[in-house]
C-alpha atoms as a PDB file:
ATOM      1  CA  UNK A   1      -3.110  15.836  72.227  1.00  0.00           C
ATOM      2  CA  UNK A   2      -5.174  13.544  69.615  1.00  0.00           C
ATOM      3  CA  UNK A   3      -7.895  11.801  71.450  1.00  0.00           C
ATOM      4  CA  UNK A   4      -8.922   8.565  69.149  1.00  0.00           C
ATOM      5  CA  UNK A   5      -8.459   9.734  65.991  1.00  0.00           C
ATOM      6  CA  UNK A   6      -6.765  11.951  63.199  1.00  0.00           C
ATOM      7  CA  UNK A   7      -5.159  15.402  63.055  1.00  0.00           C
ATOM      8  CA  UNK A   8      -4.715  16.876  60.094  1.00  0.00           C
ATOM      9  CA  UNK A   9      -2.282  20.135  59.671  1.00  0.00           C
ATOM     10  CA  UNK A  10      -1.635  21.827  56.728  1.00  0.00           C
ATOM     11  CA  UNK A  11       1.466  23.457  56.778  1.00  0.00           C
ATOM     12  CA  UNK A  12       4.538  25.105  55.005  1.00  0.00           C
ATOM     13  CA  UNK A  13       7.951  22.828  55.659  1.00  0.00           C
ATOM     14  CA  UNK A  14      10.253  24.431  58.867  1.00  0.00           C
ATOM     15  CA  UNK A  15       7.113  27.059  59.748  1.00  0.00           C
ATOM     16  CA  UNK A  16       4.649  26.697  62.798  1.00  0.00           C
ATOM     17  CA  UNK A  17       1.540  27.963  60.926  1.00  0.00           C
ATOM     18  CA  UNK A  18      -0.918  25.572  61.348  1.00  0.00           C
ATOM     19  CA  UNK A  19      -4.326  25.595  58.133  1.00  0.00           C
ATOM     20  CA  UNK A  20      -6.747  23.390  58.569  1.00  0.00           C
ATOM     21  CA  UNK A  21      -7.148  20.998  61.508  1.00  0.00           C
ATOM     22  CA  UNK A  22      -9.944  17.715  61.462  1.00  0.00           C
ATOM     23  CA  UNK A  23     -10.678  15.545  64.643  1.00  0.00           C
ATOM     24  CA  UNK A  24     -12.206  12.212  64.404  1.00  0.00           C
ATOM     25  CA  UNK A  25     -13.525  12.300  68.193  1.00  0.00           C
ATOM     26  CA  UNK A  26     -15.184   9.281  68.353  1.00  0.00           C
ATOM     27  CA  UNK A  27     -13.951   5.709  67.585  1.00  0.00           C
ATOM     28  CA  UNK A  28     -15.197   3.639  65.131  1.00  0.00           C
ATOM     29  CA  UNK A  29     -16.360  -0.411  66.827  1.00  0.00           C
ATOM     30  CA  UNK A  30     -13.950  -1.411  64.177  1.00  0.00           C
ATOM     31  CA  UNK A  31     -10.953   0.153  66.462  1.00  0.00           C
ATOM     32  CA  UNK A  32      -7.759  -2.206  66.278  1.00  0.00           C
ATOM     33  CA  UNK A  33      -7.099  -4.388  69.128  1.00  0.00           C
ATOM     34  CA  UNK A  34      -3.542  -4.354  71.178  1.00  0.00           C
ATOM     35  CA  UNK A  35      -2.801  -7.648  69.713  1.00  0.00           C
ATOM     36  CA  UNK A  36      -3.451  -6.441  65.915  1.00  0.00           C
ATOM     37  CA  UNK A  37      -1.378  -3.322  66.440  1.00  0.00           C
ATOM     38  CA  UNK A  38       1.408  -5.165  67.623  1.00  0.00           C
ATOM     39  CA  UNK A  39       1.143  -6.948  64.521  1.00  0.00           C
ATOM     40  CA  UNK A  40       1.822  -3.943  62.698  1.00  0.00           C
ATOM     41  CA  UNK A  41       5.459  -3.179  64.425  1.00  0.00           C
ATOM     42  CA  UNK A  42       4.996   0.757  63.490  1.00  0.00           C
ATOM     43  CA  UNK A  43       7.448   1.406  66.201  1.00  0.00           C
ATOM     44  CA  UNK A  44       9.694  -0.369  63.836  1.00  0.00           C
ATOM     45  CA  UNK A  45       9.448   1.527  61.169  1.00  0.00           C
ATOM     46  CA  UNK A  46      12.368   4.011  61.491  1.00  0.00           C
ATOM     47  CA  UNK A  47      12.437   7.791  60.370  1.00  0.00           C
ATOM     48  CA  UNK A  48      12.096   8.306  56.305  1.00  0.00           C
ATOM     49  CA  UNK A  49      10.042   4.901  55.994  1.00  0.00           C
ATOM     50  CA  UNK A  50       7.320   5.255  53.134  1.00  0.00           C
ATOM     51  CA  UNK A  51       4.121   3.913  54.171  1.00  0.00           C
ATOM     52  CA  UNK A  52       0.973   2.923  52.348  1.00  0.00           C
ATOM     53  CA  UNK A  53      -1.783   1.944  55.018  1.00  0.00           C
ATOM     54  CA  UNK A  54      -5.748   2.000  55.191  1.00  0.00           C
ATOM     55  CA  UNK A  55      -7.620   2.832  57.967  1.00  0.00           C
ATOM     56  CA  UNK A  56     -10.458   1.911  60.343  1.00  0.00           C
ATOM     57  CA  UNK A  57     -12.387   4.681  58.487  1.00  0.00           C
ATOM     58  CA  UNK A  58     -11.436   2.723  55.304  1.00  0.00           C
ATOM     59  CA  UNK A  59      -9.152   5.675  54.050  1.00  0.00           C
ATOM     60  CA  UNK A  60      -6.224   4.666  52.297  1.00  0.00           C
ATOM     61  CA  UNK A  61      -3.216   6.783  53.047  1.00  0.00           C
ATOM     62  CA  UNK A  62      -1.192   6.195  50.493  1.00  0.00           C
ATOM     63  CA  UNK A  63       3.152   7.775  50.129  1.00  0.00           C
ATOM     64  CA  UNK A  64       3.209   8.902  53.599  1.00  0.00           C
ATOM     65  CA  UNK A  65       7.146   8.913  55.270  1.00  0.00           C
ATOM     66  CA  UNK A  66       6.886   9.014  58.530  1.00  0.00           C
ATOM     67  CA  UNK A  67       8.697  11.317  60.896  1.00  0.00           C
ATOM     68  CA  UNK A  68       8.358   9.961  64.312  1.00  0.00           C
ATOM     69  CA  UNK A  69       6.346   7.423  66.238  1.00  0.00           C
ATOM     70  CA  UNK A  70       5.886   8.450  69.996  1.00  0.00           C
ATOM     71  CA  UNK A  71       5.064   5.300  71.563  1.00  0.00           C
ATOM     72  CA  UNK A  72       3.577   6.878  75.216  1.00  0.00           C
ATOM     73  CA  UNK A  73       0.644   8.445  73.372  1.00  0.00           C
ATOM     74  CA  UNK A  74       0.679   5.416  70.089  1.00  0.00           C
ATOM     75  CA  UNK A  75       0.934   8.201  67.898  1.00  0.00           C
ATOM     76  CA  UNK A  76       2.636   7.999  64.175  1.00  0.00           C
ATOM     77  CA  UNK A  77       3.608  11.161  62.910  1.00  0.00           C
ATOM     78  CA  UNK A  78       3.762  11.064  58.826  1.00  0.00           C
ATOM     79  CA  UNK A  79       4.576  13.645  56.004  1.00  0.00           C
ATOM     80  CA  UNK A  80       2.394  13.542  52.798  1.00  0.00           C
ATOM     81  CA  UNK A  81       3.210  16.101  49.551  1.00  0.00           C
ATOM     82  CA  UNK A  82       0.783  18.690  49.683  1.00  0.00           C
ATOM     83  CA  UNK A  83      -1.131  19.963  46.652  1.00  0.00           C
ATOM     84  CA  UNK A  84       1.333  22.316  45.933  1.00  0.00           C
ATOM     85  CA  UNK A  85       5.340  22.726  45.804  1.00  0.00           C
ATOM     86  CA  UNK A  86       6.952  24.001  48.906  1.00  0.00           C
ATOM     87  CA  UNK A  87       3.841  22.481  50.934  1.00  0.00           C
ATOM     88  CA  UNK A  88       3.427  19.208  53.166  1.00  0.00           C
ATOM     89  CA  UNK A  89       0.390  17.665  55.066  1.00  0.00           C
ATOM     90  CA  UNK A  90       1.525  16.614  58.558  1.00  0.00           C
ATOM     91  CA  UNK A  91      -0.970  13.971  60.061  1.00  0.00           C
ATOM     92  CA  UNK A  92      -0.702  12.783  63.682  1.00  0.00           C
ATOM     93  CA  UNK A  93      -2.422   9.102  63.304  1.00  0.00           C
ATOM     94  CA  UNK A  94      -3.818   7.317  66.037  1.00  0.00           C
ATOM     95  CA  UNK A  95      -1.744   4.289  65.627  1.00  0.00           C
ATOM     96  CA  UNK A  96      -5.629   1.827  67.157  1.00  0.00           C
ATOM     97  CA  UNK A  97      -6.653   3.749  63.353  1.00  0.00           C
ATOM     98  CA  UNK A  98      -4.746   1.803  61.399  1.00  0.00           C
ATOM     99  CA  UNK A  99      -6.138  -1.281  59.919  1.00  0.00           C
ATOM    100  CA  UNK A 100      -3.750  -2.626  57.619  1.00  0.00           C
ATOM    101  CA  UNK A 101      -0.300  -1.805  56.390  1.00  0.00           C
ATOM    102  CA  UNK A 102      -0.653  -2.046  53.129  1.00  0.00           C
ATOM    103  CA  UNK A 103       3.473  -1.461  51.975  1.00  0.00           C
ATOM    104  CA  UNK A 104       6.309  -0.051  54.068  1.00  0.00           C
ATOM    105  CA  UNK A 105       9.745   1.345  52.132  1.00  0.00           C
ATOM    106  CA  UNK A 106      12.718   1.669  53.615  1.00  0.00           C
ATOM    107  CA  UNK A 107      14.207   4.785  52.834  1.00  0.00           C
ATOM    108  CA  UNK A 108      16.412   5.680  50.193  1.00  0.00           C
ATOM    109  CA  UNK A 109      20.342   7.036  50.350  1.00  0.00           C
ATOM    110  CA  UNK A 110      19.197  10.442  49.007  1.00  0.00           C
ATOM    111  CA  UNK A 111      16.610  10.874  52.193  1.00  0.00           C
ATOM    112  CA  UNK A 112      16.900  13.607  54.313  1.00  0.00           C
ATOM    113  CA  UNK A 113      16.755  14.058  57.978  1.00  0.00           C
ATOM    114  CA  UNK A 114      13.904  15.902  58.647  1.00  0.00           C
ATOM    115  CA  UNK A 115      14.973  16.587  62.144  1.00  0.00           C
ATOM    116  CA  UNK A 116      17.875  18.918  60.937  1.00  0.00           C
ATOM    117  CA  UNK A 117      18.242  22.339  62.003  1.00  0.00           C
ATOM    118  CA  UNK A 118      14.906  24.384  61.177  1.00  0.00           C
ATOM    119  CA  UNK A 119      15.723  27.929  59.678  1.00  0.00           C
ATOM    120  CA  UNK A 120      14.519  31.235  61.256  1.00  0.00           C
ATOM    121  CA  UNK A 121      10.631  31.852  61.830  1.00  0.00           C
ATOM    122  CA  UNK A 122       9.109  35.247  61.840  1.00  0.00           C
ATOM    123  CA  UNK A 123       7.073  35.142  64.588  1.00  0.00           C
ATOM    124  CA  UNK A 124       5.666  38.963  63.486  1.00  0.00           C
ATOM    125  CA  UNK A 125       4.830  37.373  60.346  1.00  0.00           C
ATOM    126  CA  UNK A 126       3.448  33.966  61.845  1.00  0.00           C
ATOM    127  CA  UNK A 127       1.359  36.324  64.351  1.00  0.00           C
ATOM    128  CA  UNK A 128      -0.232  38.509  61.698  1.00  0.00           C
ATOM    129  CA  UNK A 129      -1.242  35.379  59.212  1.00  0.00           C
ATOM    130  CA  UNK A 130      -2.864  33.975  62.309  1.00  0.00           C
ATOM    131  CA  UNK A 131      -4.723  36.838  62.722  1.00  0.00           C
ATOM    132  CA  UNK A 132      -5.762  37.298  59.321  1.00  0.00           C
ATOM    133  CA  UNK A 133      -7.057  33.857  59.049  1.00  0.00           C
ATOM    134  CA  UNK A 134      -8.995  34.682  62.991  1.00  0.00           C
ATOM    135  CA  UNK A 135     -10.345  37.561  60.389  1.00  0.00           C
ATOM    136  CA  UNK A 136     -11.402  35.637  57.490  1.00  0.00           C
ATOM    137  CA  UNK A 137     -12.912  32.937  60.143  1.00  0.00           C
ATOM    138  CA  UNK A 138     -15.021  35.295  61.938  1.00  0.00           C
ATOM    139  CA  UNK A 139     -16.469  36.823  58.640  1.00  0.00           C
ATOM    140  CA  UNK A 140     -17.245  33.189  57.341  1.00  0.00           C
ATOM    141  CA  UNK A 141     -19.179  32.964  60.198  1.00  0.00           C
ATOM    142  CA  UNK A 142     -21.139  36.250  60.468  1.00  0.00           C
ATOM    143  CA  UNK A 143     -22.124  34.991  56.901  1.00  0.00           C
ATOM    144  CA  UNK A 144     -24.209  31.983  58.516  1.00  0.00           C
ATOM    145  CA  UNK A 145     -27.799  32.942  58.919  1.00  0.00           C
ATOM    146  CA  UNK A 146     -28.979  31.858  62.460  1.00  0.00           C
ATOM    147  CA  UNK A 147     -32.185  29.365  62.317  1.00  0.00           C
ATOM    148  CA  UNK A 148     -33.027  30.469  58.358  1.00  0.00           C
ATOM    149  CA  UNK A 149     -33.490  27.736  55.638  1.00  0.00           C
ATOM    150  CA  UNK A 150     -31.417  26.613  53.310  1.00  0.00           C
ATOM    151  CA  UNK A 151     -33.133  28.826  50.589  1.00  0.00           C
ATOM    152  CA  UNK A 152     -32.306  32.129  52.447  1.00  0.00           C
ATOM    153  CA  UNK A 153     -29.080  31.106  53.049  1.00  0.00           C
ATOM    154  CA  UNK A 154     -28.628  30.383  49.453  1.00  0.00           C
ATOM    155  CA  UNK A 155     -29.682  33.993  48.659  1.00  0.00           C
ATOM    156  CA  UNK A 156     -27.316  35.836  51.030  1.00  0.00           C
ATOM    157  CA  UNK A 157     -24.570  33.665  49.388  1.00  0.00           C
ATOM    158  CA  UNK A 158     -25.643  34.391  45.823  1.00  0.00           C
ATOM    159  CA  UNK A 159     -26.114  38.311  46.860  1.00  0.00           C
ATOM    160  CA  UNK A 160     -22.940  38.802  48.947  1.00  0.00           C
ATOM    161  CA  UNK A 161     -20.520  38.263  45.832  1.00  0.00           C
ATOM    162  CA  UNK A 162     -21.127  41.151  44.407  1.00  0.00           C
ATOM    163  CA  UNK A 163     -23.420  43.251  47.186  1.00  0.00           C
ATOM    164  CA  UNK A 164     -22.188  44.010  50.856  1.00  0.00           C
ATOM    165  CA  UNK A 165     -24.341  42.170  53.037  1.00  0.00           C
ATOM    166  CA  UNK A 166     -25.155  40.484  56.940  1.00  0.00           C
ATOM    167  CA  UNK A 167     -27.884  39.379  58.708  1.00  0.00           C
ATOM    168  CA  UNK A 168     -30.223  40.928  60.993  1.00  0.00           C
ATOM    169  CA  UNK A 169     -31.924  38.266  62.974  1.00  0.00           C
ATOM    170  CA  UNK A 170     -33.380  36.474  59.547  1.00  0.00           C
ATOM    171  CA  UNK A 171     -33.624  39.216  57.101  1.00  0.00           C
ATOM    172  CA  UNK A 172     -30.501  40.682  55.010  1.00  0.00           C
ATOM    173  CA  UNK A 173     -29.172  43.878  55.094  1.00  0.00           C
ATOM    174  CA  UNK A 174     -27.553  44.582  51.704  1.00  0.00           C
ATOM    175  CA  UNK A 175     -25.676  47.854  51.223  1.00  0.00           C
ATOM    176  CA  UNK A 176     -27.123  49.254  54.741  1.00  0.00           C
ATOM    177  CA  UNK A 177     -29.866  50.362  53.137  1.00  0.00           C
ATOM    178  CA  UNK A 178     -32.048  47.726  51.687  1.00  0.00           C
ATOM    179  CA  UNK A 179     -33.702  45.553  54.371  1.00  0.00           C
ATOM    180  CA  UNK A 180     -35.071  41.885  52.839  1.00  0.00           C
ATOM    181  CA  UNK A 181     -37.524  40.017  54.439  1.00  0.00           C
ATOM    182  CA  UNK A 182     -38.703  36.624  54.476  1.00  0.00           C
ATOM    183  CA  UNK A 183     -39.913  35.198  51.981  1.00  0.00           C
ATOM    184  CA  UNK A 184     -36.592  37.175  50.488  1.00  0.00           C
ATOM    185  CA  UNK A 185     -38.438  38.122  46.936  1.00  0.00           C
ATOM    186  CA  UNK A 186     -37.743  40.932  45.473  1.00  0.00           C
ATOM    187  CA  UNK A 187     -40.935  42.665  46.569  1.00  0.00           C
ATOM    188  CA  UNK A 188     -39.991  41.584  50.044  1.00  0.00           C
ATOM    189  CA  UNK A 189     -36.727  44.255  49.561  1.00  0.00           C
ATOM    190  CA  UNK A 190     -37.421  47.621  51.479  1.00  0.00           C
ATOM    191  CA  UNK A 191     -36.401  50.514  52.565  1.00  0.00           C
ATOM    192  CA  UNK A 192     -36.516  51.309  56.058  1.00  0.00           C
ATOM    193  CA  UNK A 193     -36.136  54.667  55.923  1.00  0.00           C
ATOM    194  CA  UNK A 194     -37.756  55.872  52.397  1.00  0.00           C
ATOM    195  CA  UNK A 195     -35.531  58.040  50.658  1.00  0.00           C
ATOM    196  CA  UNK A 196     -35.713  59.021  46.897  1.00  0.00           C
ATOM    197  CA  UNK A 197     -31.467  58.923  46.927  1.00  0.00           C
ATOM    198  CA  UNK A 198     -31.365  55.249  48.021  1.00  0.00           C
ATOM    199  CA  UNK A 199     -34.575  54.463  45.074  1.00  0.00           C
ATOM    200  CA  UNK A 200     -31.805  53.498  42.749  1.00  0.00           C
ATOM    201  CA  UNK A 201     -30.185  50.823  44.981  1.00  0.00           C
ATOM    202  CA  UNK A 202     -34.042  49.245  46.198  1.00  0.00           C
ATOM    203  CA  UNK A 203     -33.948  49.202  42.467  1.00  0.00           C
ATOM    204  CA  UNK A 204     -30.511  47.235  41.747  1.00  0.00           C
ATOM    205  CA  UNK A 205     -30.715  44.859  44.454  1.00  0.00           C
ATOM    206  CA  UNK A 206     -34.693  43.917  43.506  1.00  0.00           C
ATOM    207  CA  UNK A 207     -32.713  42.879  40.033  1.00  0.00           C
ATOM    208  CA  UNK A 208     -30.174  40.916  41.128  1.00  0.00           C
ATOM    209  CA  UNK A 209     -32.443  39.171  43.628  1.00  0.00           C
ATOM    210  CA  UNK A 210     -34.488  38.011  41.457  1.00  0.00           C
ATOM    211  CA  UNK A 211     -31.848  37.122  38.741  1.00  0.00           C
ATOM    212  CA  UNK A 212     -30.072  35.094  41.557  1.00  0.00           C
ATOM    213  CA  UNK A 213     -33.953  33.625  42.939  1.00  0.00           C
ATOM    214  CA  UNK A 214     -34.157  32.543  39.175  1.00  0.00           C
ATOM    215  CA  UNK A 215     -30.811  31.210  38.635  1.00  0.00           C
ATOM    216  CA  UNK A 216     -30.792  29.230  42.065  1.00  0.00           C
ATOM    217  CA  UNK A 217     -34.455  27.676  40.675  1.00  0.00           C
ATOM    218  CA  UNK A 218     -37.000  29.647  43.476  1.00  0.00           C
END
C-alpha cells in the first residue's frame, strides 16, 4: 500500500522482480484538494492513455501510459520506458500528487493490452536474484562506518576498490592484517600482531593511503 506519496519499481516487463523502491511519506501543504482532483477525471483516462503531468513535488512526469487507476485507494498506475530496452519503470502515483495534467493521449490502434497473458516466471531464478541483491545490500551496508566523519569514510571508500576492507568500531581493517586508526594517516596503519611476513603489506597499504589521503585533498 502507498501511503501519500510515490512508489517507484524498477522492473523487467511480465517479471515480479522488484529494483529500487522510493516513498514520499509525508505530504507536501501543497496536497490537491478533492475538488481539484476531480477536476482532473484520471478515472477517465482509460488503459494505454499517454500522460504528461507535474506534480505537487513539482516533478514533471512526462510519456507515462497508464495501466490502471484503482479508485478505492486513488491510485494511478503508469508505465514509463526505462533506461534501457526490454526495461519499464512502474510508478504507483498518489492520484492528491498530481498537480496538473499537463497532456493526455488517447491511445493509438497499434497499442497493446498490457493485461494479456504474462509468460512463465522462474520463481528459482526470481528467488536467487533476490537474494543476491539481499547480498550486495548487506555488504553496502557493512561498508558504512558507524559515527566516523565524512573524511574516514572517504578513505575506506577510496581503499576498498582495490584493498579488502571493514570496519572495526572506527578504525579499518584492510587485508586482516593492517589495523588503521584515527586520524587514518599512513603512520596511523599498524600491525597488531608484528610480523616481518605481513612488513610488505604495512608497507603497500601506507602507499596507497597516502596516495588516496592526497588525491581526496587531506
Amino acid at each position: 500500500m502507498v501511503y501519500y506519496g510515490v512508489t517507484e519499481s524498477t522492473v523487467r516487463p511480465h517479471t515480479s522482480t522488484f529494483g529500487k523502491t522510493t516513498i514520499h511519506s509525508f505530504p507536501p501543504s501543497n496536497m490537491a484538494t478533492a475538488s481539484q482532483r476531480a477536476s482532473f477525471g484520471v478515472e477517465n483516462f482509460g488503459i494505454g492513455t499517454k500522460l504528461t503531468l507535474r506534480t505537487t513535488l513539482d516533478e514533471q512526469i512526462s510519456g507515462s501510459t497508464v495501466l490502471a487507476f484503482d479508485i478505492n485507494t486513488d491510485c494511478l498506475l503508469l508505465r514509463e520506458p526505462g533506461a534501457h530496452n526490454g526495461v519499464a519503470t512502474l510508478r504507483i502515483l498518489n492520484v492528491p500528487f498530481i498537480k496538473e495534467i499537463v497532456s493526455a493521449e488517447k491511445p493509438g490502434s497499434d497499442f497493446k493490452d498490457p493485461l494479456s497473458p504474462i509468460p512463465y516466471v522462474d520463481k528459482e531464478k526470481c528467488k536467487k536474484r533476490e537474494e543476491r541483491a539481499l547480498q550486495q545490500a548487506e555488504l553496502e551496508a557493512s561498508r558504512v562506518g558507524n559515527g566516523v566523519t565524512k573524511e574516514a569514510q572517504a578513505i575506506f571508500d577510496a581503499l576498498v576498490k582495490t584493498m579488502p576492507c571493514r570496519w572495526q568500531d572506527k578504525s579499518i581493517v584492510v587485508f586482516e592484517e593492517v589495523l588503521v586508526s584515527e586520524p587514518y594517516t599512513p603512520e596511523a596503519a599498524t600491525l597488531p600482531k608484528p610480523d616481518e611476513a605481513h612488513t610488505a603489506t604495512l608497507k603497500r597499504v601506507q602507499k596507497v593511503l597516502s596516495a588516496e589521503r592526497e588525491r581526496l585533498g587531506l
